[in-house]
PDB file of N, CA and C in Angstrom:
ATOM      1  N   UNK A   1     -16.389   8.896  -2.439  1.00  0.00           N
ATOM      2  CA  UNK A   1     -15.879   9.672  -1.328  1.00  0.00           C
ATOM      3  C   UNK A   1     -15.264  10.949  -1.870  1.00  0.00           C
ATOM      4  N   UNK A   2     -15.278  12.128  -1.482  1.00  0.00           N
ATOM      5  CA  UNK A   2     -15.007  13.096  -2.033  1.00  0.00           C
ATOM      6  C   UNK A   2     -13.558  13.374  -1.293  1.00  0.00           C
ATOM      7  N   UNK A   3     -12.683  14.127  -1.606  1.00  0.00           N
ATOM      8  CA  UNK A   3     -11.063  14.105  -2.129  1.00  0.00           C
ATOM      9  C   UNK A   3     -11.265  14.892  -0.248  1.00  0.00           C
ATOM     10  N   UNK A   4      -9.454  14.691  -0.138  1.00  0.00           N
ATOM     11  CA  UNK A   4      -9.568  15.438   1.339  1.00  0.00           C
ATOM     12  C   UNK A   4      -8.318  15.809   1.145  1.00  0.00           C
ATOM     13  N   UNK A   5      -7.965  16.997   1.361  1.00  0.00           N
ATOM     14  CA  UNK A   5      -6.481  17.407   1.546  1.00  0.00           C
ATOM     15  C   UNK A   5      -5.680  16.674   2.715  1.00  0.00           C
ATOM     16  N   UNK A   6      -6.462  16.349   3.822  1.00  0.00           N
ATOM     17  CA  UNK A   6      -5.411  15.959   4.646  1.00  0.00           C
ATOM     18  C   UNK A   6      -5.227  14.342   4.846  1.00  0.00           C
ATOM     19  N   UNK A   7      -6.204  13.460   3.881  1.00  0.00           N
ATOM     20  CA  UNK A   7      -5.733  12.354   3.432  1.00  0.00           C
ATOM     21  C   UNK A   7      -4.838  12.434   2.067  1.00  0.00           C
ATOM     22  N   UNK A   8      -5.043  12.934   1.419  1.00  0.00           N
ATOM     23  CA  UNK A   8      -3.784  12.900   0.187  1.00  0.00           C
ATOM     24  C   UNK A   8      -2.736  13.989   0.888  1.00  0.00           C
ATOM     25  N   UNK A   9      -2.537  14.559   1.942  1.00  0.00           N
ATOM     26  CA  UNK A   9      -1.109  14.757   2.367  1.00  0.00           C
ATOM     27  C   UNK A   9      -0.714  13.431   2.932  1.00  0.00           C
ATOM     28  N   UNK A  10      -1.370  12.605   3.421  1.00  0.00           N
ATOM     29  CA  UNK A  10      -0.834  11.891   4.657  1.00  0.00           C
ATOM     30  C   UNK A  10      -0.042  10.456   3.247  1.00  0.00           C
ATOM     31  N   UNK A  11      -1.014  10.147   2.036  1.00  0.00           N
ATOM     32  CA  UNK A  11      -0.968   9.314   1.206  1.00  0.00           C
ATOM     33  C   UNK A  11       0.838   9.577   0.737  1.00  0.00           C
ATOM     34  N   UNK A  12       1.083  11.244   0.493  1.00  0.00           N
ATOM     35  CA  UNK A  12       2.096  11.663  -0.200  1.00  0.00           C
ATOM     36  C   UNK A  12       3.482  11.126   0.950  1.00  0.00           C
ATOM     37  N   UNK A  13       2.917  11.483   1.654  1.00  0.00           N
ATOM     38  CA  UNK A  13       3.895  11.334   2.849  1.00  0.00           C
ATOM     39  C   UNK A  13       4.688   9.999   2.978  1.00  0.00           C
ATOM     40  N   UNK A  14       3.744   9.211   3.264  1.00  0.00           N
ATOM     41  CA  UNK A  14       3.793   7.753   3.371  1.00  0.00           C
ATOM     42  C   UNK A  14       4.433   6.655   1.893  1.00  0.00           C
ATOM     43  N   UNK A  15       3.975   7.711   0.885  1.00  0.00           N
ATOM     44  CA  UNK A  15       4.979   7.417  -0.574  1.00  0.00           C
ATOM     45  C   UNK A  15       6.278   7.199  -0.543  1.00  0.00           C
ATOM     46  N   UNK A  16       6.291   8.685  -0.213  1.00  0.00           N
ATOM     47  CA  UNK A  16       8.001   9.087   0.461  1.00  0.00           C
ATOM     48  C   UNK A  16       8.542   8.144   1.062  1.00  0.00           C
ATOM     49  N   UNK A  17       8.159   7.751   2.074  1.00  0.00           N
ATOM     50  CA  UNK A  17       8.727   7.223   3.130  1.00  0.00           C
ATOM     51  C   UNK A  17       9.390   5.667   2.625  1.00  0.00           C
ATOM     52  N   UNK A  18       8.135   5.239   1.104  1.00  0.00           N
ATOM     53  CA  UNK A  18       8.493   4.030   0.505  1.00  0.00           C
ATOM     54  C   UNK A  18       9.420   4.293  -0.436  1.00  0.00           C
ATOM     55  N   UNK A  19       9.606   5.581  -0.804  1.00  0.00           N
ATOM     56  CA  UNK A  19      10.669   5.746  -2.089  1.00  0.00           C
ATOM     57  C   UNK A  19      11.702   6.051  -1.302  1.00  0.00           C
ATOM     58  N   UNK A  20      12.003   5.933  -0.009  1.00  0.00           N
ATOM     59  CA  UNK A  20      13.278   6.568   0.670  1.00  0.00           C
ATOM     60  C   UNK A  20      13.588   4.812   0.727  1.00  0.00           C
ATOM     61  N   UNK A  21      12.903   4.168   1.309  1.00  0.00           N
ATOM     62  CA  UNK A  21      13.268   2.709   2.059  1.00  0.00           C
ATOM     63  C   UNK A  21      13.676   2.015   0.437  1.00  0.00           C
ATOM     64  N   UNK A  22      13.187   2.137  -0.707  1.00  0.00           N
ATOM     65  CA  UNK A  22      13.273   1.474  -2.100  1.00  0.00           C
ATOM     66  C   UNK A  22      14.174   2.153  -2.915  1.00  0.00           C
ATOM     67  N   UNK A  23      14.103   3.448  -2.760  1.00  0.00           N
ATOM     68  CA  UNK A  23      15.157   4.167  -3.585  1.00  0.00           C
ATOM     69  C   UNK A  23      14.539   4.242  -5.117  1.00  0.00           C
ATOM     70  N   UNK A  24      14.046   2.845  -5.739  1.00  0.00           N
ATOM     71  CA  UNK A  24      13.336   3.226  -7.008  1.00  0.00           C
ATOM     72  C   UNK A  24      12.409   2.541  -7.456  1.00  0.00           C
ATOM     73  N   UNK A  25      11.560   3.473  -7.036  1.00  0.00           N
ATOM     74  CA  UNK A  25       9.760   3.352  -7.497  1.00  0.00           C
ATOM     75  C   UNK A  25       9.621   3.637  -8.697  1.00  0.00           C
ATOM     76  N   UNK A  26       9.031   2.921  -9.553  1.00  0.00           N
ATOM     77  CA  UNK A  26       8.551   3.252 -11.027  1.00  0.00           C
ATOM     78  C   UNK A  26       7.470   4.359 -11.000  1.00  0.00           C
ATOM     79  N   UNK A  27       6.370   3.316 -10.188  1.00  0.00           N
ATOM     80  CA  UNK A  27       4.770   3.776 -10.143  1.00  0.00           C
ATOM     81  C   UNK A  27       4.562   3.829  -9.092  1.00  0.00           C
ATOM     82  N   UNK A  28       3.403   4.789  -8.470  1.00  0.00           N
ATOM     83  CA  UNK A  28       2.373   4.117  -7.375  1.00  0.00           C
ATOM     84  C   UNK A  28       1.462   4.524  -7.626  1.00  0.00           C
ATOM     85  N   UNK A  29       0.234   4.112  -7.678  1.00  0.00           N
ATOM     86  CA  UNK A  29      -1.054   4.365  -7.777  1.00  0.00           C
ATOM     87  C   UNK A  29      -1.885   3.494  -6.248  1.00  0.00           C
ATOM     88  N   UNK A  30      -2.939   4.922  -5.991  1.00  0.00           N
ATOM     89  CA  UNK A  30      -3.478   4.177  -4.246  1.00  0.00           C
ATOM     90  C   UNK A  30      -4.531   5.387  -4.892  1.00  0.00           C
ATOM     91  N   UNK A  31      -5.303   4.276  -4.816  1.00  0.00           N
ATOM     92  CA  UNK A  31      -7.164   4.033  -4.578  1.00  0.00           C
ATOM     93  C   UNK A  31      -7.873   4.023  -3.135  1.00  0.00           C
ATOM     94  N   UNK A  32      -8.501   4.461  -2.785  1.00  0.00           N
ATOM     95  CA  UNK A  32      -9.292   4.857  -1.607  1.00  0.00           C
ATOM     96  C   UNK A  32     -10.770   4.864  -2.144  1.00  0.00           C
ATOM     97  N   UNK A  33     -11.292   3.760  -1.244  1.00  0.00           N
ATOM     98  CA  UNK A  33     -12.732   3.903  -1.835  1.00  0.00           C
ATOM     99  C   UNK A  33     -13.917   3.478  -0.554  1.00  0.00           C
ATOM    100  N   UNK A  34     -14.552   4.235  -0.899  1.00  0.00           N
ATOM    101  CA  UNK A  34     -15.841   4.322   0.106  1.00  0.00           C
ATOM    102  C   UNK A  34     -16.924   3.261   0.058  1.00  0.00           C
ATOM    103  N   UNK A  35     -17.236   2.000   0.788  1.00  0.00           N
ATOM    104  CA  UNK A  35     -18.438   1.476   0.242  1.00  0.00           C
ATOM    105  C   UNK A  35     -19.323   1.727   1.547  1.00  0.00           C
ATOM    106  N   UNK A  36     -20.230   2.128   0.874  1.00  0.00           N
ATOM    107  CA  UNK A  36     -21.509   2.517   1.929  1.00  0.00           C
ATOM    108  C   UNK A  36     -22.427   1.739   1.461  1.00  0.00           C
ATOM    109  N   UNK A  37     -22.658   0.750   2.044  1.00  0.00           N
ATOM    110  CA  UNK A  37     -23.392  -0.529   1.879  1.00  0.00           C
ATOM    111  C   UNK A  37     -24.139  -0.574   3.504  1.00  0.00           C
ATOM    112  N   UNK A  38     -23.923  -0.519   4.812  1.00  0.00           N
ATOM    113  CA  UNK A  38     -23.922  -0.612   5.377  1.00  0.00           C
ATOM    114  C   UNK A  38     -25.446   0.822   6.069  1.00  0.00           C
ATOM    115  N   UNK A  39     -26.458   0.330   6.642  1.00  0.00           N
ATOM    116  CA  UNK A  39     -27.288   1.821   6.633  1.00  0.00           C
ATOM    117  C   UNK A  39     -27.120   2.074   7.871  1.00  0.00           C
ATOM    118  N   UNK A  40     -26.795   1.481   9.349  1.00  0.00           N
ATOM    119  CA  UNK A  40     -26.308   2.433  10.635  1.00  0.00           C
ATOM    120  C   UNK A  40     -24.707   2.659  11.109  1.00  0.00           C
ATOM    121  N   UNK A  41     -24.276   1.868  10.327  1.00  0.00           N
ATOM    122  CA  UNK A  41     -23.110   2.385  10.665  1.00  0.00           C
ATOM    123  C   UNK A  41     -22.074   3.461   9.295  1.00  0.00           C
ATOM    124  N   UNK A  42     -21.085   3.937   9.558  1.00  0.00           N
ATOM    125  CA  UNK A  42     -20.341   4.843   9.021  1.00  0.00           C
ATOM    126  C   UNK A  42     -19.329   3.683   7.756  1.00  0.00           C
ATOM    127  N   UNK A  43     -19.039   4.544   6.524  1.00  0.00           N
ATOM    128  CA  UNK A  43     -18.378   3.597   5.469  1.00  0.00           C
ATOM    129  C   UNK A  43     -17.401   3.009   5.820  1.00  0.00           C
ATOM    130  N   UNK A  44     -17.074   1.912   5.308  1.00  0.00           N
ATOM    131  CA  UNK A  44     -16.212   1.555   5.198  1.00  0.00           C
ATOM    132  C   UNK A  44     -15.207   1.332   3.948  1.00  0.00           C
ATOM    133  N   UNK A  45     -14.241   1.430   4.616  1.00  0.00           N
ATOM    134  CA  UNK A  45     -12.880   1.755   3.332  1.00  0.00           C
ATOM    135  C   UNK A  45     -11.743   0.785   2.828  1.00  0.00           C
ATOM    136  N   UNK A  46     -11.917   0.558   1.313  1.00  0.00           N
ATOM    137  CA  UNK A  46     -10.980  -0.049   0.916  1.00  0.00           C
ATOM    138  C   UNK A  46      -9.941   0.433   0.235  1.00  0.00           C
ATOM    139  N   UNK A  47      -9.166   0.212   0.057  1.00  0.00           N
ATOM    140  CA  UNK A  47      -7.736   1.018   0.249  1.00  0.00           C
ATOM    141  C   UNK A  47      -6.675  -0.364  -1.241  1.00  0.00           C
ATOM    142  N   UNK A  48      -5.871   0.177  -2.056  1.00  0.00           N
ATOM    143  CA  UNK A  48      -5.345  -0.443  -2.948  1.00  0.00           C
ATOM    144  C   UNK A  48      -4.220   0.336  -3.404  1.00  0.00           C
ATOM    145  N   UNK A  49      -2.970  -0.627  -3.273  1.00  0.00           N
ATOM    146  CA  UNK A  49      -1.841   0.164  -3.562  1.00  0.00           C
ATOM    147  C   UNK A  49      -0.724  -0.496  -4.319  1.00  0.00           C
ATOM    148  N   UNK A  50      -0.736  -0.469  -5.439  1.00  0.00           N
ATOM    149  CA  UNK A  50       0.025  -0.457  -7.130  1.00  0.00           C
ATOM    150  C   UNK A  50       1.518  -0.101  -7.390  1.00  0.00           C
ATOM    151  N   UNK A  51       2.439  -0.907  -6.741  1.00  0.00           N
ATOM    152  CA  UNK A  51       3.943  -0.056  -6.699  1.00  0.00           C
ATOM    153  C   UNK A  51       4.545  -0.780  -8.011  1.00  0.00           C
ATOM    154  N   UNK A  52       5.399   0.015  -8.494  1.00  0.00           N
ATOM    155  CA  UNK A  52       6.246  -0.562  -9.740  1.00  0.00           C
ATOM    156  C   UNK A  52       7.138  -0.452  -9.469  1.00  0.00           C
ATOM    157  N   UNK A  53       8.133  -1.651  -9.265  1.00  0.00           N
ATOM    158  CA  UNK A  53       9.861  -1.382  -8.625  1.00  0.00           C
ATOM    159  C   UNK A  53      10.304  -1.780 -10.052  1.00  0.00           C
ATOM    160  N   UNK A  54      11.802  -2.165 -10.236  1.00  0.00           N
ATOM    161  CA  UNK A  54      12.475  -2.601 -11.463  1.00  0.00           C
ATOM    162  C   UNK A  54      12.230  -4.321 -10.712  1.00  0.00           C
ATOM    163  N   UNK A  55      11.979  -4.784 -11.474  1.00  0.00           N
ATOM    164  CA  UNK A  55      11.936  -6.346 -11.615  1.00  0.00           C
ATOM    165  C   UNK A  55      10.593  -7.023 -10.971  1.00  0.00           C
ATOM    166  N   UNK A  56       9.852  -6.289 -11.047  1.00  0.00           N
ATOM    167  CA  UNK A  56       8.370  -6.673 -10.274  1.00  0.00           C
ATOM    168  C   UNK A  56       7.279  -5.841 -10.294  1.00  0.00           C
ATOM    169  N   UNK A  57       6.772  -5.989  -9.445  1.00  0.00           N
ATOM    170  CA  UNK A  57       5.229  -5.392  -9.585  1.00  0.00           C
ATOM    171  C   UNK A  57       4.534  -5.724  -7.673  1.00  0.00           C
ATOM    172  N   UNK A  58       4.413  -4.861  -6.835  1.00  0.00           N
ATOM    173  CA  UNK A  58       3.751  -5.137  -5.561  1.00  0.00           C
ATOM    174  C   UNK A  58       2.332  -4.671  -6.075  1.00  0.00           C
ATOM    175  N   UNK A  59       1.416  -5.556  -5.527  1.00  0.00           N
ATOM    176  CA  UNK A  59      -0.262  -4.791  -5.256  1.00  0.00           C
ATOM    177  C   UNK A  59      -0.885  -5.815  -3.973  1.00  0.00           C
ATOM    178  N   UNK A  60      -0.735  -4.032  -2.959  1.00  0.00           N
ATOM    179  CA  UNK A  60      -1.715  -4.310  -1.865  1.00  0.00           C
ATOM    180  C   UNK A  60      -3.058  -4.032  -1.603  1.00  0.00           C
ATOM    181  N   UNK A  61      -4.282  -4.739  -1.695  1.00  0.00           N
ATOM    182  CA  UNK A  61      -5.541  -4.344  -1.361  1.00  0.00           C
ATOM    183  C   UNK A  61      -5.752  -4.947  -0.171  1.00  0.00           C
ATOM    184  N   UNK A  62      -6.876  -3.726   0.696  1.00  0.00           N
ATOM    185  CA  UNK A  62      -7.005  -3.787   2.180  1.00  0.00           C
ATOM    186  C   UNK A  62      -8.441  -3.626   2.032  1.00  0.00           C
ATOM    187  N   UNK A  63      -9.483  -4.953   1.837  1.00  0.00           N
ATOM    188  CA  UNK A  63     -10.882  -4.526   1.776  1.00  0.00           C
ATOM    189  C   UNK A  63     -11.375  -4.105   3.126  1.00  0.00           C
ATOM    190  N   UNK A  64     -12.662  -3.892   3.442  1.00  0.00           N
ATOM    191  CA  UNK A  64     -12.958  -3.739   4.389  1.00  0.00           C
ATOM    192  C   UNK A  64     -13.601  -5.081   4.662  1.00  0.00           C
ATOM    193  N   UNK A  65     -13.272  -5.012   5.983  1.00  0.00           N
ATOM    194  CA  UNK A  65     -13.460  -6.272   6.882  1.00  0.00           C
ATOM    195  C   UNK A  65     -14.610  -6.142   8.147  1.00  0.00           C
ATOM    196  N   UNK A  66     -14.679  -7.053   8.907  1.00  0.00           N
ATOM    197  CA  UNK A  66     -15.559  -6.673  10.200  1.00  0.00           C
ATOM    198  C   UNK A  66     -14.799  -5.932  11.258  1.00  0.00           C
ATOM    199  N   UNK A  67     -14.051  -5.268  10.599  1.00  0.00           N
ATOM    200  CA  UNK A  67     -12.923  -4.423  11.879  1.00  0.00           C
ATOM    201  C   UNK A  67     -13.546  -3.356  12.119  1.00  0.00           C
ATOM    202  N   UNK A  68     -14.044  -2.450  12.736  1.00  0.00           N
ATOM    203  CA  UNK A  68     -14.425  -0.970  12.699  1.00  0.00           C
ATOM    204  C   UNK A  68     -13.398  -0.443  12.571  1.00  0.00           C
ATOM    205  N   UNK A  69     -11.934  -0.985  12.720  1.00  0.00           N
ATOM    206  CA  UNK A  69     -10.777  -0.054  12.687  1.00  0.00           C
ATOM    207  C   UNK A  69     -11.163   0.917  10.410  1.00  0.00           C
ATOM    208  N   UNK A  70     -11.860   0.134  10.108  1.00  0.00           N
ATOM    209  CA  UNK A  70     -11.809   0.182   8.864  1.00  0.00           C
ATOM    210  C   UNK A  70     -12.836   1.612   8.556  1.00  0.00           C
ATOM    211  N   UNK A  71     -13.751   1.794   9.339  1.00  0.00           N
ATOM    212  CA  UNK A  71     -14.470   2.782   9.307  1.00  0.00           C
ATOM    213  C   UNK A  71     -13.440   3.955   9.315  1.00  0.00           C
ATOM    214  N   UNK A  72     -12.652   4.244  10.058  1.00  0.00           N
ATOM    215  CA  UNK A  72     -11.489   5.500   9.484  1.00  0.00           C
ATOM    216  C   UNK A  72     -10.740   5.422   8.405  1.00  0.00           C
ATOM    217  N   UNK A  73     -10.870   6.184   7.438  1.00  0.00           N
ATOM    218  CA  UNK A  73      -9.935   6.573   6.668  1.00  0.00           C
ATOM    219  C   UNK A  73      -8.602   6.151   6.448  1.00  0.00           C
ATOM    220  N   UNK A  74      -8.142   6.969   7.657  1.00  0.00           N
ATOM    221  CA  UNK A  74      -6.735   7.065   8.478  1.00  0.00           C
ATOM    222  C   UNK A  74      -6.329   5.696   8.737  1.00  0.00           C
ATOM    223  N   UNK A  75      -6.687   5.074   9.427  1.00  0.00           N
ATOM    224  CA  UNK A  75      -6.585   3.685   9.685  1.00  0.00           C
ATOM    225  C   UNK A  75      -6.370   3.089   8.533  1.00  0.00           C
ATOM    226  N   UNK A  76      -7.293   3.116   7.708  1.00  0.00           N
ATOM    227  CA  UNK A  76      -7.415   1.791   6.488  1.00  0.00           C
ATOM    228  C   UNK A  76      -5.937   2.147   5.782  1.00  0.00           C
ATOM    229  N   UNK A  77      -6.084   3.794   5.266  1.00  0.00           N
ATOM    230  CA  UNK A  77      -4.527   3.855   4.465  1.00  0.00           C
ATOM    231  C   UNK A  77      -3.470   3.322   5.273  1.00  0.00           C
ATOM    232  N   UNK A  78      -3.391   3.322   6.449  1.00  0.00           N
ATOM    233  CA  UNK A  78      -2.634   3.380   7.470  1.00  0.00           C
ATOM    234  C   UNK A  78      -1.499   2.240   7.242  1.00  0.00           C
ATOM    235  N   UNK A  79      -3.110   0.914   7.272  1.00  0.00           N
ATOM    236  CA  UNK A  79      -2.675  -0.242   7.290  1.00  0.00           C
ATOM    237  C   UNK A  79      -2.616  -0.771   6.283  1.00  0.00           C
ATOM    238  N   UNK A  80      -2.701   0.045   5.066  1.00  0.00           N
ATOM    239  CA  UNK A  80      -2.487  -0.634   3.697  1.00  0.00           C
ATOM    240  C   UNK A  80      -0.972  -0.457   3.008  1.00  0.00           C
ATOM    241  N   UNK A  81      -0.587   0.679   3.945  1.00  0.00           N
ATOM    242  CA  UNK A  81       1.133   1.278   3.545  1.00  0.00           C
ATOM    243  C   UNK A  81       1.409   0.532   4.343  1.00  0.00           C
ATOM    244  N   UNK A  82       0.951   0.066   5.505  1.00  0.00           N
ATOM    245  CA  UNK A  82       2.501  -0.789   6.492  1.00  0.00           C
ATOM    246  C   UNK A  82       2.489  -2.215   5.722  1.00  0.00           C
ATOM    247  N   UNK A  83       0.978  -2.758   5.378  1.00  0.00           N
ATOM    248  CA  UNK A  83       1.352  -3.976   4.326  1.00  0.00           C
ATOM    249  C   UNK A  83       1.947  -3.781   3.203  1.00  0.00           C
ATOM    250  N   UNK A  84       1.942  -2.152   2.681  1.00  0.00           N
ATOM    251  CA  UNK A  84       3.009  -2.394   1.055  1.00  0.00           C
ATOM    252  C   UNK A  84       4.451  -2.225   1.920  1.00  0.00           C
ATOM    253  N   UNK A  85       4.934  -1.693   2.911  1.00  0.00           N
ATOM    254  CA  UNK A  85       6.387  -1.285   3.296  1.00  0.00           C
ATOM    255  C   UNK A  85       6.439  -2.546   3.636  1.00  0.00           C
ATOM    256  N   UNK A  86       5.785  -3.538   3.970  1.00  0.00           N
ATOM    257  CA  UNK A  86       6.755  -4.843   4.421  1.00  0.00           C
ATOM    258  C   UNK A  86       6.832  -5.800   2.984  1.00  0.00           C
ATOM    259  N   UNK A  87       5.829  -5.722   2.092  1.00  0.00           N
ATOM    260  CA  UNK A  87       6.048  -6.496   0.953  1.00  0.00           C
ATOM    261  C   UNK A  87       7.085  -6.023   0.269  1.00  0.00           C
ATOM    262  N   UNK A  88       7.342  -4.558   0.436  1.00  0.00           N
ATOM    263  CA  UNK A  88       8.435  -3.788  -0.342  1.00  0.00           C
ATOM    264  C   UNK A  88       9.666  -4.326   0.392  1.00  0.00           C
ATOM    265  N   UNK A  89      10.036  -4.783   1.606  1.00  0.00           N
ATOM    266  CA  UNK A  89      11.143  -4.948   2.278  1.00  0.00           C
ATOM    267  C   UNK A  89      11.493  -6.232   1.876  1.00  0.00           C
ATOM    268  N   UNK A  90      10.153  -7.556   1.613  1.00  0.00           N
ATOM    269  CA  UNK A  90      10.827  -8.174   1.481  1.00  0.00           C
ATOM    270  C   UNK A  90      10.863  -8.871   0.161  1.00  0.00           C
ATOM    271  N   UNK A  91      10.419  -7.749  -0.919  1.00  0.00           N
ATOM    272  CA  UNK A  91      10.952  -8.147  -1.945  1.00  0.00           C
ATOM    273  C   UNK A  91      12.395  -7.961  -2.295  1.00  0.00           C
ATOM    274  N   UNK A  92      12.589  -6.351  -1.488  1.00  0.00           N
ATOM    275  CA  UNK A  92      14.008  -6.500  -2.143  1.00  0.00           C
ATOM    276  C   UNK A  92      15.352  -7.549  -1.050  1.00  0.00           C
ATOM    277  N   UNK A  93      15.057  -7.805  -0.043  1.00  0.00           N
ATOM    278  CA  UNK A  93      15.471  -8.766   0.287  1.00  0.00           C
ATOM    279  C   UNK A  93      15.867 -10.118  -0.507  1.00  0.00           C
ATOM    280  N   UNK A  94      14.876  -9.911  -1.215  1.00  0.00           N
ATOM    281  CA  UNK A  94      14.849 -12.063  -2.200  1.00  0.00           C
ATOM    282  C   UNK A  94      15.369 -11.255  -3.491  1.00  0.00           C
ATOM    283  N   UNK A  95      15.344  -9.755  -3.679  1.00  0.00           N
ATOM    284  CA  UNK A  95      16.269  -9.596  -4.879  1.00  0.00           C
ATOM    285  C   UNK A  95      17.292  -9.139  -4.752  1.00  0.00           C
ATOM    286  N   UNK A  96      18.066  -8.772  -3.084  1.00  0.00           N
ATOM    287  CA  UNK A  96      19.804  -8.785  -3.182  1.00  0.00           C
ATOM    288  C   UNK A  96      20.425  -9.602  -2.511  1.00  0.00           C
ATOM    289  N   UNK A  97      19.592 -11.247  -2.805  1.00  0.00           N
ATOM    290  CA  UNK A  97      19.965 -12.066  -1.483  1.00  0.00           C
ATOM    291  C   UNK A  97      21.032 -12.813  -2.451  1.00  0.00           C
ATOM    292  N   UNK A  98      21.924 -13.330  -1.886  1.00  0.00           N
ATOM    293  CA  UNK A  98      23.202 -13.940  -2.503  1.00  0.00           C
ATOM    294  C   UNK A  98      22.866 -15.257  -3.375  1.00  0.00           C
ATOM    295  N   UNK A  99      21.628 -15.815  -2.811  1.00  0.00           N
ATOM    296  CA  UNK A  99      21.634 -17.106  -3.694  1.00  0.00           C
ATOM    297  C   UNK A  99      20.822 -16.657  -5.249  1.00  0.00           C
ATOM    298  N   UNK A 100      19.651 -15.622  -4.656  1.00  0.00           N
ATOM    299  CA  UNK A 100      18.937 -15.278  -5.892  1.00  0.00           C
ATOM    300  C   UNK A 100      20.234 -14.913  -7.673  1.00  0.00           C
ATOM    301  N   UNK A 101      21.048 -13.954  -6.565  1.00  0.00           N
ATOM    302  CA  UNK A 101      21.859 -13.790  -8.062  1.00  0.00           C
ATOM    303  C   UNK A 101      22.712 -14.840  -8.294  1.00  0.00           C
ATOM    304  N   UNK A 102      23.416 -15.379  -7.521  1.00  0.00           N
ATOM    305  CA  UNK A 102      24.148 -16.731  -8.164  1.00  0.00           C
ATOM    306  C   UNK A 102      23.807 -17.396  -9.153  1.00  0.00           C
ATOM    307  N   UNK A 103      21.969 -17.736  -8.935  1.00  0.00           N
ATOM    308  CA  UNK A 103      21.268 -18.333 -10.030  1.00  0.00           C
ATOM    309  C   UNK A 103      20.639 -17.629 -10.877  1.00  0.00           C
ATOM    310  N   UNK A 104      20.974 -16.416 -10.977  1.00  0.00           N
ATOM    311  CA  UNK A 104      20.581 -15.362 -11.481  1.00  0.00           C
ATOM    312  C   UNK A 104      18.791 -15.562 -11.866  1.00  0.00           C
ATOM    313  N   UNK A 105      18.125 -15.698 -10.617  1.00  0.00           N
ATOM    314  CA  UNK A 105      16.812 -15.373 -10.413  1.00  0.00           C
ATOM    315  C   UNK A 105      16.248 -13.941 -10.272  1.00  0.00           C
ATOM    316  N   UNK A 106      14.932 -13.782  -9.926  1.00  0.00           N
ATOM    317  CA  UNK A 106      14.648 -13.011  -9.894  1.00  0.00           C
ATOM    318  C   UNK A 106      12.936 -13.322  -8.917  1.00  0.00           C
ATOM    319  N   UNK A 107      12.774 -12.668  -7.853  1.00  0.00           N
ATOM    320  CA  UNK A 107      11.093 -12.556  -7.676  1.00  0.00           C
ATOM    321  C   UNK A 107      10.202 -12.450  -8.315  1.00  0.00           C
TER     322      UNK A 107
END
């Protein structure tokens, strides 16, 4: 798939939005990929997203499915950041939850 300015604004954006809610992101790396397998209908998109917090590691992949929602772009990243913002929420949840440090665990 060839690069699009107004999907890697929307990618940058949506970063943000995880480094505001986390405060500290190591890494992110997000893959966008085109498989055109399919000969009448339009590609479909899989989407993969690589966060590095301190004490873990999130990775969300969003293959494509029988959804047409998946045929957009927009959509697929869409729904691949709202699955990393909730894995991100509730990791750090289980890492400032009162019992985790008592026993000084960790996720």
């Amino acid at each position: 798939m060839r690069r699009s300015d107004r999907i890697e604004d929307s990618i940058r954006a949506k970063v943000a939005k995880l480094e505001k809610l986390h405060g500290r992101l190591g890494r992110c790396e997000v893959m966008v990929e085109a498989s055109s397998k399919r000969q009448r209908k339009g590609d479909l998109y899989h989407v993969r997203i690589y966060l590095a917090v301190p004490g873990g590691e999130i990775v969300v992949g969003r293959d494509p499915v029988k959804d047409q929602a998946r045929e957009d772009v927009t959509v697929a990243v869409r729904d691949a950041f709202d699955a990393a913002r909730r894995q991100l929420q509730s990791f750090s949840e289980r890492k400032s939850s009162p019992a985790s440090k008592r026993r000084g665990m960790t996720p």
